[in-house]
Protein backbone atom coordinates (compact mmCIF):
# COMPACT_ATOMS: atom_id res chain seq x y z
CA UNK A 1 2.05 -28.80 -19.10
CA UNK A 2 4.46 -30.01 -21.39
CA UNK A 3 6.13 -32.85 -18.69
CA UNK A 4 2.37 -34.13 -18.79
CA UNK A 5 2.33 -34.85 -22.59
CA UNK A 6 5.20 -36.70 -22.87
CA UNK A 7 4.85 -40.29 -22.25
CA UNK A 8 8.59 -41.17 -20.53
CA UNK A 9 8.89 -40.76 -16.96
CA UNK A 10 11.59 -41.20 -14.40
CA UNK A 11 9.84 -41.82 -11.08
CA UNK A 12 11.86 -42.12 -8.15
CA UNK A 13 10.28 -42.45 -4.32
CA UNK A 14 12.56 -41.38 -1.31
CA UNK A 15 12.10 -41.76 2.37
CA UNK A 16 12.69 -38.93 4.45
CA UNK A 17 13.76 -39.07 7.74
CA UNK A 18 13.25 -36.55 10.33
CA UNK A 19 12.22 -35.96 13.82
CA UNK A 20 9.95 -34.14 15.94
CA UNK A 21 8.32 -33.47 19.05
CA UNK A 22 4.85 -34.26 20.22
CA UNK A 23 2.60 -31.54 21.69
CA UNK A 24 -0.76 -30.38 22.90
CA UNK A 25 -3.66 -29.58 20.58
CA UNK A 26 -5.27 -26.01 19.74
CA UNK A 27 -8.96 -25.68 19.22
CA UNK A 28 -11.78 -23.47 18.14
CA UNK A 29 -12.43 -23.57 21.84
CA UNK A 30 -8.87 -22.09 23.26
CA UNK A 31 -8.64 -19.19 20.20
CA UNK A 32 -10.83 -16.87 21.45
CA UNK A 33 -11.10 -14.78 17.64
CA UNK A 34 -14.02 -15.16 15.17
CA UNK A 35 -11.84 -15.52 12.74
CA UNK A 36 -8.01 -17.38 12.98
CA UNK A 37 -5.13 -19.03 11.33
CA UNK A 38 -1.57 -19.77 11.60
CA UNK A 39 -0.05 -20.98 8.69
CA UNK A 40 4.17 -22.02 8.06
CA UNK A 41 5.71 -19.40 6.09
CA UNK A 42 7.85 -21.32 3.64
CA UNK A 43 5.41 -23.75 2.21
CA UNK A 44 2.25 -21.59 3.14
CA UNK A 45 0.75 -24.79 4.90
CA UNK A 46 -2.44 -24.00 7.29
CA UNK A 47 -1.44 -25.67 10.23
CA UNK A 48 -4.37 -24.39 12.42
CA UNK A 49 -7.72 -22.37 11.16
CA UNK A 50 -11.07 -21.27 12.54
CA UNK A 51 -13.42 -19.81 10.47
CA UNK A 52 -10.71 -18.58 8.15
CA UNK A 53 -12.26 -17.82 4.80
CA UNK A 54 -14.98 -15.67 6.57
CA UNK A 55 -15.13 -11.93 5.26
CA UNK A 56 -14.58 -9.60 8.30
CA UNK A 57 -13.34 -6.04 8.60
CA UNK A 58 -9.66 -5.78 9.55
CA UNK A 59 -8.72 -2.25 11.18
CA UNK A 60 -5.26 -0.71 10.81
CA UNK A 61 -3.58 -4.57 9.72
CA UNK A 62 -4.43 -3.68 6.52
CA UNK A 63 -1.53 -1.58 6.77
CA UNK A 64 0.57 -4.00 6.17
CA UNK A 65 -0.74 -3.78 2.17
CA UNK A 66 0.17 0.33 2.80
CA UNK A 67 3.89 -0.60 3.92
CA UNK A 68 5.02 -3.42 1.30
CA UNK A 69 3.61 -0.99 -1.82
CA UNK A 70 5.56 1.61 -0.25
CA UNK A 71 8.72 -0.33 0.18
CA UNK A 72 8.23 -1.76 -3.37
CA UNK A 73 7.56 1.81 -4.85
CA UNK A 74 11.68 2.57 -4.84
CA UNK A 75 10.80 5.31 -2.99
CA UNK A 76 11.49 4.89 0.81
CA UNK A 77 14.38 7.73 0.25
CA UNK A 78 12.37 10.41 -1.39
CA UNK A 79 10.87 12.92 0.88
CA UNK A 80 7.02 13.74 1.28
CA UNK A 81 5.76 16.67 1.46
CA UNK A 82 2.87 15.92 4.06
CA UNK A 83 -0.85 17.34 3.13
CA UNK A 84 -3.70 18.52 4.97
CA UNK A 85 -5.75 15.45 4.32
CA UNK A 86 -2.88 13.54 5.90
CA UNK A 87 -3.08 15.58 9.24
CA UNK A 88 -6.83 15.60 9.02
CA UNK A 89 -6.93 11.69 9.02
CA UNK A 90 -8.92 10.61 12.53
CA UNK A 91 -7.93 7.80 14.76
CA UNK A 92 -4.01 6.77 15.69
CA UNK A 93 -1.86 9.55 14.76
CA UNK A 94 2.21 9.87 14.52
CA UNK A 95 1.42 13.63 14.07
CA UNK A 96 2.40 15.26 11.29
CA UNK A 97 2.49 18.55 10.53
CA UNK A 98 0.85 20.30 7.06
CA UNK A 99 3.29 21.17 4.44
CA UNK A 100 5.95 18.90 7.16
CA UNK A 101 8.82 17.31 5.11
CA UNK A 102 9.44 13.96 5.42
CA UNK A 103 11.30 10.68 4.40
CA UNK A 104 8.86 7.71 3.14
CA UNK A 105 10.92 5.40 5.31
CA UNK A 106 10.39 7.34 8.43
CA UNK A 107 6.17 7.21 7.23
CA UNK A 108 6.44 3.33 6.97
CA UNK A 109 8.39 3.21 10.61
CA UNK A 110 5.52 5.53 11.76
CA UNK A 111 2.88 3.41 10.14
CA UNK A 112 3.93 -0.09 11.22
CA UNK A 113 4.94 1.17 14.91
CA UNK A 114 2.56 3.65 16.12
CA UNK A 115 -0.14 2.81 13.42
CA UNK A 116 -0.65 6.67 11.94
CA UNK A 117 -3.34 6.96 9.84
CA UNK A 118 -1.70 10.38 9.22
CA UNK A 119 1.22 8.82 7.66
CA UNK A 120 -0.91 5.83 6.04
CA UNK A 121 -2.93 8.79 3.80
CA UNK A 122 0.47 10.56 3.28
CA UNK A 123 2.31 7.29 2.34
CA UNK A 124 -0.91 7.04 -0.29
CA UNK A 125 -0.77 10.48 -1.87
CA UNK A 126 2.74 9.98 -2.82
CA UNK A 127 2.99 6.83 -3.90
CA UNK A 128 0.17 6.47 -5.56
CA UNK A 129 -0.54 10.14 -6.40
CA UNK A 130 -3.63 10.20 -4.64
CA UNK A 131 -5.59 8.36 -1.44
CA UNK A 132 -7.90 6.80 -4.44
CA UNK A 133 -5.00 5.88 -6.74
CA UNK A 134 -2.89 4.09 -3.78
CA UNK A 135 -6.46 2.09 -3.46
CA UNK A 136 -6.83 0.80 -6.65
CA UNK A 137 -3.30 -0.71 -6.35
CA UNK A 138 -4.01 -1.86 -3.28
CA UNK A 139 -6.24 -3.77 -4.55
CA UNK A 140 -4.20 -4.73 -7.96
CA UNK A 141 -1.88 -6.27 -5.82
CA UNK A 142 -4.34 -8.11 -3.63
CA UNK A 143 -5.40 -9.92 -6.80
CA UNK A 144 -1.83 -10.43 -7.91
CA UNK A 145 -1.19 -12.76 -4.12
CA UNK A 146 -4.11 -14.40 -4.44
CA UNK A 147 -6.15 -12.71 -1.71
CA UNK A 148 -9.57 -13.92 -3.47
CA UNK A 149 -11.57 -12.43 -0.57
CA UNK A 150 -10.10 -9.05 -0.01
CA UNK A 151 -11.39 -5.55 -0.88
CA UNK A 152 -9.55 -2.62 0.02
CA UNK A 153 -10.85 1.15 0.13
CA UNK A 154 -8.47 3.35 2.65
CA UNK A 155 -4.79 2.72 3.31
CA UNK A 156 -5.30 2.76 6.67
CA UNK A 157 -8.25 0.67 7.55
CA UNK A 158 -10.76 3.00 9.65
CA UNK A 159 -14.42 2.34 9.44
CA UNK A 160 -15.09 4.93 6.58
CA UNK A 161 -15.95 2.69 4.15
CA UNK A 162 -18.42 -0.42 3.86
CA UNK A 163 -16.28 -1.86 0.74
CA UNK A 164 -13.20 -2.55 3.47
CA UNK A 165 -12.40 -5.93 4.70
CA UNK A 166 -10.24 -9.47 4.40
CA UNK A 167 -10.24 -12.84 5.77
CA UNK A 168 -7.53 -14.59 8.32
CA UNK A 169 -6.23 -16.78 5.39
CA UNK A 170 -6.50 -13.69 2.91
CA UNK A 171 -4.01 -11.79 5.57
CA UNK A 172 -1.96 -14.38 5.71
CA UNK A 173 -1.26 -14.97 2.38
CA UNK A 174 -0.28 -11.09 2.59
CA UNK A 175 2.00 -11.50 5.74
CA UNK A 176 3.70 -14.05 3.89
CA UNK A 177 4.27 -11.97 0.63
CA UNK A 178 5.67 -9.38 2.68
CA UNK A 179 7.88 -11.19 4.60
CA UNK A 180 9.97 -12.42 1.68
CA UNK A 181 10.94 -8.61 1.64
CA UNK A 182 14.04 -8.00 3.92
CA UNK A 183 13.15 -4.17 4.51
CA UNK A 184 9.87 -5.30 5.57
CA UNK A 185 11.20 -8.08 7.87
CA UNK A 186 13.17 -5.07 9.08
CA UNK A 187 10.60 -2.77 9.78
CA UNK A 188 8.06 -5.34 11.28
CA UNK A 189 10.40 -6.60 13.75
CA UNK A 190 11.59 -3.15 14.54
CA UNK A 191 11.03 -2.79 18.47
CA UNK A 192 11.95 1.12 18.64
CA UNK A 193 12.83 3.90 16.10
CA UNK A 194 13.40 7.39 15.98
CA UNK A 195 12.47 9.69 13.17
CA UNK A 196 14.03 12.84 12.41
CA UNK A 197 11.98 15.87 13.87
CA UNK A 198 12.79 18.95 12.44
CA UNK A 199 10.19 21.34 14.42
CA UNK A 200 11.93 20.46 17.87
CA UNK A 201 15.10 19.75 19.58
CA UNK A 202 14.53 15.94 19.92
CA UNK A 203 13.99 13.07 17.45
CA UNK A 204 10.53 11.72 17.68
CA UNK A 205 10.58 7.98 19.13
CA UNK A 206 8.42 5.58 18.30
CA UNK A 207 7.85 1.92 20.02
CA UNK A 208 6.24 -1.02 18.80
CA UNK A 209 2.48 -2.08 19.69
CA UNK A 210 3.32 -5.03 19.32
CA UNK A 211 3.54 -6.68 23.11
CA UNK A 212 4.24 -9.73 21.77
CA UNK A 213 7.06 -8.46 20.06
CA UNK A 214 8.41 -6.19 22.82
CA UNK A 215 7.95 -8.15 25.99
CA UNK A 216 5.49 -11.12 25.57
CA UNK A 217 6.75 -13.82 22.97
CA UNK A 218 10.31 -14.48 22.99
CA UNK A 219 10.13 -16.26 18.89
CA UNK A 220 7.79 -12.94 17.77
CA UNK A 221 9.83 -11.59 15.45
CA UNK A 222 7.09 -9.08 13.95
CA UNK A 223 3.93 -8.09 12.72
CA UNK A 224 0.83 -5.52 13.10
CA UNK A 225 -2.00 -4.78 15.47
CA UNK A 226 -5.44 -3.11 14.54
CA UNK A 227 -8.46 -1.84 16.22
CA UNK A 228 -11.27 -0.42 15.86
CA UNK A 229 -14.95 -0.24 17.09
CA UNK A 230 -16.74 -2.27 14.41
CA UNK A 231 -13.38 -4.59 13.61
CA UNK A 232 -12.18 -4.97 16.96
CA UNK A 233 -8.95 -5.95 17.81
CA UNK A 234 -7.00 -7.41 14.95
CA UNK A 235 -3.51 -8.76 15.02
CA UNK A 236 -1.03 -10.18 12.59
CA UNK A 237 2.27 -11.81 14.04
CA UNK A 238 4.77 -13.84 12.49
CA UNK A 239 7.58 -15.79 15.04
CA UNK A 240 10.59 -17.91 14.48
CA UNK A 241 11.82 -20.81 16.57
CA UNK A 242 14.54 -23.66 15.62
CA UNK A 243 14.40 -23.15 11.55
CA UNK A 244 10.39 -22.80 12.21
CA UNK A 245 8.61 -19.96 10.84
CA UNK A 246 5.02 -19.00 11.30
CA UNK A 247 2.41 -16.40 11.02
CA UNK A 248 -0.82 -15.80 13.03
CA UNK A 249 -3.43 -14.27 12.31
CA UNK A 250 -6.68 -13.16 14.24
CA UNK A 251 -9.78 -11.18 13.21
CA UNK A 252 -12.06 -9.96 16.28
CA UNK A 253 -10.16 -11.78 19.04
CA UNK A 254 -10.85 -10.34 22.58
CA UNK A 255 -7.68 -12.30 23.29
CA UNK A 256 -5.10 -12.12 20.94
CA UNK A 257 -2.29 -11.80 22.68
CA UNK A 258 -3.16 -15.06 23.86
CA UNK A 259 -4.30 -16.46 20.56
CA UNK A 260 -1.30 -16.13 19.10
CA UNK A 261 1.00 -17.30 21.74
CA UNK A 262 -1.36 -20.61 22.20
CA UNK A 263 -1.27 -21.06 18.04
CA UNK A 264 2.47 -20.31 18.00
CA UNK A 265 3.44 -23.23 20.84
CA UNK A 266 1.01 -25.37 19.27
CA UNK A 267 3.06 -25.12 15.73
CA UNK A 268 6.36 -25.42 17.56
CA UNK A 269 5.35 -28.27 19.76
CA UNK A 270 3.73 -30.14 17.07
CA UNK A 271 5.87 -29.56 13.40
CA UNK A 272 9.56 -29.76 12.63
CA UNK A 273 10.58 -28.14 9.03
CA UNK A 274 11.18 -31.61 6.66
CA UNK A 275 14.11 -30.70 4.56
CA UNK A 276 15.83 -32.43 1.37
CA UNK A 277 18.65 -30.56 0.12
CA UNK A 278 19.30 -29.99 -3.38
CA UNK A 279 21.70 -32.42 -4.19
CA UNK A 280 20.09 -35.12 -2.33
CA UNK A 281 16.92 -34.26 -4.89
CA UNK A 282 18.33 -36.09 -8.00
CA UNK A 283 21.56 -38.16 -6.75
CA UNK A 284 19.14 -41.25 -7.33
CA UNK A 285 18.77 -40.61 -11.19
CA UNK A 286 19.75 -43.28 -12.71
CA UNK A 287 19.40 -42.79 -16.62
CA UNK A 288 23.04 -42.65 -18.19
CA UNK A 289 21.77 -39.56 -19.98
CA UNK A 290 20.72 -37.57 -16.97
CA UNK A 291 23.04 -39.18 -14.38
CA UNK A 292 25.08 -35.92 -12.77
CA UNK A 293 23.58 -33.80 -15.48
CA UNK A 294 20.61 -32.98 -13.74
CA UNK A 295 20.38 -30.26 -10.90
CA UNK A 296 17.97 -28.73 -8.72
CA UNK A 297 18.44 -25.58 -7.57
CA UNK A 298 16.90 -25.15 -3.96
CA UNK A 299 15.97 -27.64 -1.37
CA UNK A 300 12.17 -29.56 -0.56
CA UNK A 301 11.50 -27.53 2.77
CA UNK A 302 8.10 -28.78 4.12
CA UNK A 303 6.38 -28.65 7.49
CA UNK A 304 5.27 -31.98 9.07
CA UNK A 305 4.21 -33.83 12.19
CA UNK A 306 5.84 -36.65 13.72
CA UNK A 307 2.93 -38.91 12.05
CA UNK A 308 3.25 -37.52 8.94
CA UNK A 309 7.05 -38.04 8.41
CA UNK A 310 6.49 -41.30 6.72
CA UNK A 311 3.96 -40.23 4.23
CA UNK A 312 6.69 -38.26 2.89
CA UNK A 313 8.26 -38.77 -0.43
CA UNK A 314 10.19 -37.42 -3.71
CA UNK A 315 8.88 -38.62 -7.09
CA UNK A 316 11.14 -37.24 -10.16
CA UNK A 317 9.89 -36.72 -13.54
CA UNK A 318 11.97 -36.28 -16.80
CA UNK A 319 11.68 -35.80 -20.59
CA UNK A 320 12.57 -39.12 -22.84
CA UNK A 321 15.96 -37.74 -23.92
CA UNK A 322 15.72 -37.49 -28.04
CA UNK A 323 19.43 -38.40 -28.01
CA UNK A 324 19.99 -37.84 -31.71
CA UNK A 325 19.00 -34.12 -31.73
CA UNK A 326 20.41 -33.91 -28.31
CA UNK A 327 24.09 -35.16 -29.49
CA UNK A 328 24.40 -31.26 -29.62
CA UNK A 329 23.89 -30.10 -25.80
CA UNK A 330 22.69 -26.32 -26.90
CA UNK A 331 19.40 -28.03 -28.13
CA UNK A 332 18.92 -29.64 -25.08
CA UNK A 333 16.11 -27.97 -23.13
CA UNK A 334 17.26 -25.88 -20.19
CA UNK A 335 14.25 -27.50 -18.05
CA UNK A 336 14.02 -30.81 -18.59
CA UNK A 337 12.20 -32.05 -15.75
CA UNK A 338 10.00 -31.33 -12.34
CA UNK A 339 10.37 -33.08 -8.88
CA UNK A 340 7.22 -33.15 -6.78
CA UNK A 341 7.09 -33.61 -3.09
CA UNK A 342 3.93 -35.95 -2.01
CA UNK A 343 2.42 -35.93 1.60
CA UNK A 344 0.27 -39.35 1.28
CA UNK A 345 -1.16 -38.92 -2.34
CA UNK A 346 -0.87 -34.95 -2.46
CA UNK A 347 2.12 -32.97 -4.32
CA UNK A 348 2.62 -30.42 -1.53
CA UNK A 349 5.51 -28.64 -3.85
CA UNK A 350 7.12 -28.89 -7.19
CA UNK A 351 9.91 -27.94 -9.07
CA UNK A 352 11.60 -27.62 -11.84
CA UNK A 353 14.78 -29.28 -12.65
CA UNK A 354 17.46 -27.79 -14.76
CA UNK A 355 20.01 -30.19 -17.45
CA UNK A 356 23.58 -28.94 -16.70
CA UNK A 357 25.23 -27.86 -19.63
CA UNK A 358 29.89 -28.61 -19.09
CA UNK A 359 30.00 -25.07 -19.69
CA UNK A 360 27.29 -23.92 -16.92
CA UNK A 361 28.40 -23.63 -13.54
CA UNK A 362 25.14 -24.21 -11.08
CA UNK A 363 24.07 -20.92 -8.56
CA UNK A 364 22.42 -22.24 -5.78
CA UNK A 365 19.47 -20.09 -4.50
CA UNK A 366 18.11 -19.05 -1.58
CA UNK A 367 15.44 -20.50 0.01
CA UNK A 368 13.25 -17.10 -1.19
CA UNK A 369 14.58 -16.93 -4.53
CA UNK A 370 12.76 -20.34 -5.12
CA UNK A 371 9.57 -18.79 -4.48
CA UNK A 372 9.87 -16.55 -7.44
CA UNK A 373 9.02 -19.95 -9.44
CA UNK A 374 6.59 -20.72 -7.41
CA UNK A 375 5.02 -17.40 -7.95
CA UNK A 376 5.31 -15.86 -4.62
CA UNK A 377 9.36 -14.93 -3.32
CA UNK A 378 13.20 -14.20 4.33
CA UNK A 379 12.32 -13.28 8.57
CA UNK A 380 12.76 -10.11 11.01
């Protein structure tokens, strides 16, 4: 990278100083899933895993990929005209009717609520044209998040195919993409809906699988279950509690409900969200050419235990201003610096800092607009 190659530096170390609370452990032992994680959403930090990286098939939480390509299609508005593959489709069923017009939107409600696998293969043939086109950008944007260990080959994620399955971190990573999308957040923490139903007097209703959601976890504030006879049952949750938000993940759990309430309380007990605000980030510079010129443009946001608090600190790098050629401010670069957090001798997050031109006014962001950076980019 191009800070790397130049040979002037401006290092500076902070403290930060926060609280938190002390709390019991989790353990392989009290998760009773093959497979689980629970990860902080904003930094992506595994607070908890078991067996996370191990391929494992996933039942209908893979519809999770089927509802953020739908949402990010533009499309939720259009109406689908539903086919006789869709009706066809076995397993959990919002039942749909051949040749049956309906909104997308009301398909992704369907799918995320009551788990169709009708309106999964109907979402599919109209966003991506066919079941076998929607795959293949399944999978596209698998690759694009990073899911490394991921292969999908249905929208709905029945045991029809051999080439189907994920990993707990691999969902997670997804969960997390899709949460930065506020119609998703919507959707996923939707407890009840009801659809349009044009055959009948009534609107169809549909409520939420999701106990933990509806009646079980007070800080749930969404996800997606799955089951199925060679997966078993498969959850995805994400919950919110003081500024705190996390998402859960189990793969074959007997007891996930559980799981995820025991993971949850052990992340809420035992982190507190570290925060330096923007400002805060370079106020400390103390070259005359920087000083008050430099900005960053969202805050460090970091998840840490009450041990870990100390361990904590800010080191800023900037370019060795060329102050000749930079008399004139338009050649100045518009990055002209990074500022890494460190956890002990780890950069946990970086980013880049921006020279404030007397005719630039600064934005801030949002806390998800600085993931677009980061190359990932808020909660039900």
């Amino acid at each position: 990278m191009l800070l790397e190659k130049r040979s002037f530096f401006v290092i500076i170390a902070l403290m930060l100083l926060f609280s938190c609370i002390p709390g019991q452990t989790v353990s392989a032992r009290s998760v009773s899933a093959k497979s689980a994680i629970l990860i902080e959403q904003t930094s992506g930090r595994v607070l908890f895993e078991k067996d996370a990286h191990t391929k494992r098939r996933i039942a209908s939480i893979t519809k999770i990929m089927t509802a953020v390509l739908a949402i990010e299609s533009g499309k939720m508005e259009e109406t689908v005209t539903v086919s006789n593959r869709a009706v066809r489709t076995e397993g959990s069923s919002i039942y749909l009717k051949p040749n049956e017009k309906i909104k997308l939107k009301h398909l992704v409600y369907g799918l995320m609520l009551r788990s169709g696998n009708d309106a999964a293969v109907a979402i599919a043939e109209h966003v991506g044209g066919s079941v076998e086109g929607f795959v293949f950008l399944m999978n596209q944007k698998a690759a694009e998040i990073g899911m490394t260990n991921t292969e999908f080959a249905n929208p709905h994620g029945l045991d029809d195919a051999e080439n189907h399955y994920s990993t707990a971190y691999d969902m997670a990573l997804l969960m997390r993409y899709a949460m930065q999308n506020e119609e998703f957040r919507k959707i996923s923490g939707t407890k009840v809906y009801s659809a349009p139903n044009p055959d009948e007097r009534w609107n169809r209703v549909w409520r939420n699988k999701n106990k933990l959601l509806t009646n079980l976890y007070e800080y749930c504030t969404g996800g997606k279950t799955g089951y199925t006879k060679r997966a078993k049952r498969t959850l995805v949750t994400t919950a919110s509690k003081e500024g705190l938000d996390l998402i859960a993940v189990t793969l074959n759990a007997p007891d996930d409900w559980n799981d995820h309430i025991t993971m949850f309380e052990y992340g809420f007990n035992h982190y507190v969200l570290a925060k330096t605000d923007d400002e805060r980030i370079v106020k400390n510079i103390k070259d005359g050419f920087y000083r008050k010129k430099v900005v960053a443009k969202r805050d460090f946001l970091y998840p840490v235990t009450e041990e870990e608090i100390e361990k904590l600190r800010i080191k800023i790098k900037l370019l060795k201003p060329k102050k000749q050629e930079w008399e004139d401010e338009n050649k100045i670069p518009h990055i002209v610096g990074k500022a890494e957090l460190y956890l002990d001798d780890e950069v946990v997050d970086e980013m880049p800092l921006f020279y404030e031109r007397k005719h630039e006014e600064t934005t801030k962001k949002s806390v998800w607009d600085i993931f677009s950076f980061l190359g990932v980019n808020e909660n039900g």
